[in-house]
N, C-alpha and C. Protein backbone atom coordinates (compact mmCIF):
# COMPACT_ATOMS: atom_id res chain seq x y z
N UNK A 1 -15.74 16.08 23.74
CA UNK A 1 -15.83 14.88 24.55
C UNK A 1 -16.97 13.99 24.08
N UNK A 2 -18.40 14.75 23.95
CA UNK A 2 -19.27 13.55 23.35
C UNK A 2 -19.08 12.98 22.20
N UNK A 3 -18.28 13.70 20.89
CA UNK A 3 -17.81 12.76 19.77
C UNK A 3 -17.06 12.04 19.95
N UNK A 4 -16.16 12.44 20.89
CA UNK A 4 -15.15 10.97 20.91
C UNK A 4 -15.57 9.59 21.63
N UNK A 5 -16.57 10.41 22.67
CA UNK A 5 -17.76 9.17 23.52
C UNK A 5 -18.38 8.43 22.07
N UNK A 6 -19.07 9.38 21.29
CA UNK A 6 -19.75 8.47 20.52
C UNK A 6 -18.69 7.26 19.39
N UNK A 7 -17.42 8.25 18.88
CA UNK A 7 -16.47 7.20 18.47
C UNK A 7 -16.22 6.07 18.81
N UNK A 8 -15.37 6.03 20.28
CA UNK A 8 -15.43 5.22 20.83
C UNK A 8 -16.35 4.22 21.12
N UNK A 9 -17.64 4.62 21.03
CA UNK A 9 -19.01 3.46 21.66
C UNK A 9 -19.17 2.92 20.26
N UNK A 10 -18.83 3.17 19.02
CA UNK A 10 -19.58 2.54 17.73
C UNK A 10 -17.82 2.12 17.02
N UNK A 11 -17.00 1.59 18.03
CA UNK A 11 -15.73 0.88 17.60
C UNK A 11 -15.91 0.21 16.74
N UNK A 12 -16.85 -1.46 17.59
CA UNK A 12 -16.92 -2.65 16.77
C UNK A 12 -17.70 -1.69 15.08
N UNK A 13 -18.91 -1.09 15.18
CA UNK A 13 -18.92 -0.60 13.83
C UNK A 13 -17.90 -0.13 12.57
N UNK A 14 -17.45 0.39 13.15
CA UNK A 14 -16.28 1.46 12.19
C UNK A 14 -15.30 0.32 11.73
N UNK A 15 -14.67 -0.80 12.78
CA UNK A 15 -13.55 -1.51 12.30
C UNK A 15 -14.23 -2.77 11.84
N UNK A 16 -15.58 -2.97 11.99
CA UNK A 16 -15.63 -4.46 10.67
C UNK A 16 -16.75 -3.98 9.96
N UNK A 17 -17.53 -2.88 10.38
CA UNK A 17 -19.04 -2.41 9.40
C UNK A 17 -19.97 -3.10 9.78
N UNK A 18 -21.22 -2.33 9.20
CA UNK A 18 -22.23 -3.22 9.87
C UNK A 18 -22.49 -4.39 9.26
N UNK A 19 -22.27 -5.06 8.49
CA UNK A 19 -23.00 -6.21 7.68
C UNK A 19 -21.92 -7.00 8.69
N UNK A 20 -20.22 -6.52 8.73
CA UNK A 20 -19.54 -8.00 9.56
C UNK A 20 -19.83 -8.04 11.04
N UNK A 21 -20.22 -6.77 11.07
CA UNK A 21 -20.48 -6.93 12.73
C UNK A 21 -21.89 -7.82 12.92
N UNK A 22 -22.62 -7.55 12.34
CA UNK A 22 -23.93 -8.93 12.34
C UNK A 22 -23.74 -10.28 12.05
N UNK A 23 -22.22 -10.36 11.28
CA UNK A 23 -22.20 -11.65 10.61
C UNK A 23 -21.28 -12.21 12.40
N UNK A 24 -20.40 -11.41 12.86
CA UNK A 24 -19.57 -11.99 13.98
C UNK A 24 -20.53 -12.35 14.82
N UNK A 25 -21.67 -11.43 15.14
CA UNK A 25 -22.60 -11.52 16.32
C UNK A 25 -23.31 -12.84 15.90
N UNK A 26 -23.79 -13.48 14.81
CA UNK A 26 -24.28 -14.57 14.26
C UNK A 26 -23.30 -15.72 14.15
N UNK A 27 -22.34 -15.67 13.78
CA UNK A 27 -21.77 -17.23 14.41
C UNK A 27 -21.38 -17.88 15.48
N UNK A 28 -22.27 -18.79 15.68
CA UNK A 28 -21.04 -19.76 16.70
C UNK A 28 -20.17 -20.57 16.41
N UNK A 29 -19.46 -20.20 16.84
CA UNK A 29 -17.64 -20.99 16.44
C UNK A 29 -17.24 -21.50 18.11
N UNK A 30 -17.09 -23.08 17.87
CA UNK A 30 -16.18 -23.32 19.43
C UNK A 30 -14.67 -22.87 18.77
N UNK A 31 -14.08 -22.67 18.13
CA UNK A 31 -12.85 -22.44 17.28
C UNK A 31 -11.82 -23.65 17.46
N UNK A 32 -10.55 -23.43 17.40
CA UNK A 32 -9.63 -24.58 17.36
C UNK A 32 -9.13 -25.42 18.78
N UNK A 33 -8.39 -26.47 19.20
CA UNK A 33 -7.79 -26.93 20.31
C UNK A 33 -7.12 -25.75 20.91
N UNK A 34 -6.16 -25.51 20.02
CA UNK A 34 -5.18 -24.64 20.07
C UNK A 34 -5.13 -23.23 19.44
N UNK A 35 -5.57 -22.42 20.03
CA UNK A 35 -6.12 -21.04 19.07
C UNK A 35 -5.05 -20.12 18.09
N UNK A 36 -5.22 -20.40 16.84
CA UNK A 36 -4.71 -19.61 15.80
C UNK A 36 -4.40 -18.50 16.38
N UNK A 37 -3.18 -18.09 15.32
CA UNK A 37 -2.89 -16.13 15.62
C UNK A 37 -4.61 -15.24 14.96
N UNK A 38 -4.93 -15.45 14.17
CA UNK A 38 -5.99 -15.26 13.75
C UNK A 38 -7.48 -14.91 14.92
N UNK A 39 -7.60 -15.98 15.30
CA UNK A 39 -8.39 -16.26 16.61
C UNK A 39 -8.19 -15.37 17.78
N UNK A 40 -6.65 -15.00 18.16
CA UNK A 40 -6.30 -14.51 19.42
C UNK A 40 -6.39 -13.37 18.73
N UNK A 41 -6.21 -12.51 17.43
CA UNK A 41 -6.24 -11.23 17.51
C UNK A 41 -7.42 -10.85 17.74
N UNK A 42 -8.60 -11.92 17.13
CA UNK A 42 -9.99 -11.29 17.21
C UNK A 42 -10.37 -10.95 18.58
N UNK A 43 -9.98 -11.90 19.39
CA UNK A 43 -10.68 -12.32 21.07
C UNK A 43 -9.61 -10.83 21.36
N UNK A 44 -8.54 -10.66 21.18
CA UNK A 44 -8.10 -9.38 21.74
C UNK A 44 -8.66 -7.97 21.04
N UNK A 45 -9.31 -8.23 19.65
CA UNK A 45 -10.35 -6.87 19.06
C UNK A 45 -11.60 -7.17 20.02
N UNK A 46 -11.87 -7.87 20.24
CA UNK A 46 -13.35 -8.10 20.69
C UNK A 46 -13.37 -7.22 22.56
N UNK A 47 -12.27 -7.67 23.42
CA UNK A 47 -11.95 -7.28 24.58
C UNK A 47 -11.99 -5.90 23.97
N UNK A 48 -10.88 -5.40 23.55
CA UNK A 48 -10.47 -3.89 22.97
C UNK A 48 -11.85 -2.68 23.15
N UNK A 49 -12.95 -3.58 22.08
CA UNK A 49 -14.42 -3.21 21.74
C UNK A 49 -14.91 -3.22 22.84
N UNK A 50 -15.22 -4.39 23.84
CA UNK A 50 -15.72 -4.00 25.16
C UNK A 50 -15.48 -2.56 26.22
N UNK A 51 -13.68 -2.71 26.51
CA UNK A 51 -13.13 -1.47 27.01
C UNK A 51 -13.70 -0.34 26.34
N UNK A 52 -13.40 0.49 24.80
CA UNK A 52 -13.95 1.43 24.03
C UNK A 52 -15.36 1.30 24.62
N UNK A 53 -16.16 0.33 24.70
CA UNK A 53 -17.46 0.98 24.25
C UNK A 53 -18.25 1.61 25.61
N UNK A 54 -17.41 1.09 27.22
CA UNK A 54 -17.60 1.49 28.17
C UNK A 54 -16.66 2.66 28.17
N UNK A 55 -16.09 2.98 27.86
CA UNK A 55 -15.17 4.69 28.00
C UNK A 55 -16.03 5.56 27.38
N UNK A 56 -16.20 4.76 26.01
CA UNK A 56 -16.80 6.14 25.16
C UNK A 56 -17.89 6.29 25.47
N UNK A 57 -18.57 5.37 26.46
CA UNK A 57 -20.27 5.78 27.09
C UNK A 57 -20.18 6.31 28.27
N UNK A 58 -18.93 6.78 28.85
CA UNK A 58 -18.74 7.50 29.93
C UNK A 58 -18.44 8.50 29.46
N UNK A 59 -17.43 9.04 28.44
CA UNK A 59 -17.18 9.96 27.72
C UNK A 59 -18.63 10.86 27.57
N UNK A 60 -19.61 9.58 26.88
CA UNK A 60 -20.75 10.83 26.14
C UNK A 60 -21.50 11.60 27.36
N UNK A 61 -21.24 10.69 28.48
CA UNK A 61 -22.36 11.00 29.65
C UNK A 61 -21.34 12.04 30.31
N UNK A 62 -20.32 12.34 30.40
CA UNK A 62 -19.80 13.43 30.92
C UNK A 62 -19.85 14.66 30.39
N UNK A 63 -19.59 14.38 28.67
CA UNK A 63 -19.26 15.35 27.56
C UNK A 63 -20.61 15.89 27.52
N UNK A 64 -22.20 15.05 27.61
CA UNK A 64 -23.21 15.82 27.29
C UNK A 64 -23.82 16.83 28.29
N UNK A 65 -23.17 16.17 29.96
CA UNK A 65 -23.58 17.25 30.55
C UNK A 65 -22.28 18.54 30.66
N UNK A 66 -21.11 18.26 30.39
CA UNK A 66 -20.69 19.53 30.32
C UNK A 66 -21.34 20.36 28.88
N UNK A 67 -21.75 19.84 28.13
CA UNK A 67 -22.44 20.36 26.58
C UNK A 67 -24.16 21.40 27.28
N UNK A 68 -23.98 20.59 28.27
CA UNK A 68 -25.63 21.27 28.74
C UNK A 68 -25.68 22.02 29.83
N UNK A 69 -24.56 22.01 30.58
CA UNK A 69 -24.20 22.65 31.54
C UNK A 69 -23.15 23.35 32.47
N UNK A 70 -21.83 23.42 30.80
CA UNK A 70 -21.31 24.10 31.07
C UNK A 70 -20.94 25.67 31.03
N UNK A 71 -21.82 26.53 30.52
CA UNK A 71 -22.35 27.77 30.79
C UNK A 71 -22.34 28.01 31.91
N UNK A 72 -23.22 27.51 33.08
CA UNK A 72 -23.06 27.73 34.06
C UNK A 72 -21.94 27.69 35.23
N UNK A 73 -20.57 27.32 34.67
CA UNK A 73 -19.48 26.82 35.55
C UNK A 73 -19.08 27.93 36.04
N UNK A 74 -18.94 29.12 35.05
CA UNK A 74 -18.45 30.57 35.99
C UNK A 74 -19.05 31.46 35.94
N UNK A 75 -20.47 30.95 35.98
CA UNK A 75 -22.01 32.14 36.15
C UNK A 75 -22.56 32.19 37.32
N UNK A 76 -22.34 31.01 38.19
CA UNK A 76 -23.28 31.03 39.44
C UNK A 76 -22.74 32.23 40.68
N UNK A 77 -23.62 32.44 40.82
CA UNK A 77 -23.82 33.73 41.74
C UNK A 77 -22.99 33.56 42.65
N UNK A 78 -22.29 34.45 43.57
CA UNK A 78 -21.37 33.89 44.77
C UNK A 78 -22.33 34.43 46.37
């Protein structure tokens, strides 16, 4: 669970790298009247990246405490 948390949270990395992911975060573009297919796929990668990067940071925060505390699930004393 926490690798796929961490997968998920470093999306935008993996699918443009780090040099394009600095270069996206650095431009401002008002873009066209009418938005290109081009344009709408990005704005729908970009949403995509938002969703991922809140799952996979719920992912890590679940995955690390079952990583730290799941030993104890069928140890505790009755």
């Amino acid at each position: 669970m926490t690798v796929a948390g961490v997968i998920l949270t470093i999306r935008p990395i993996i699918r443009l790298g780090l040099r394009g992911l600095l270069e996206v975060q650095s431009v401002i573009d008002g873009g066209h009247a009418t938005p290109t297919p081009k344009e709408i796929e990005a704005e729908n990668q970009q949403k995509l990246d938002a969703k991922s990067s809140l799952i996979g940071l719920f992912l890590l925060v679940i995955g690390a405490v079952i990583w730290g505390y799941g030993d104890l699930l069928g140890g505790l004393p009755k």
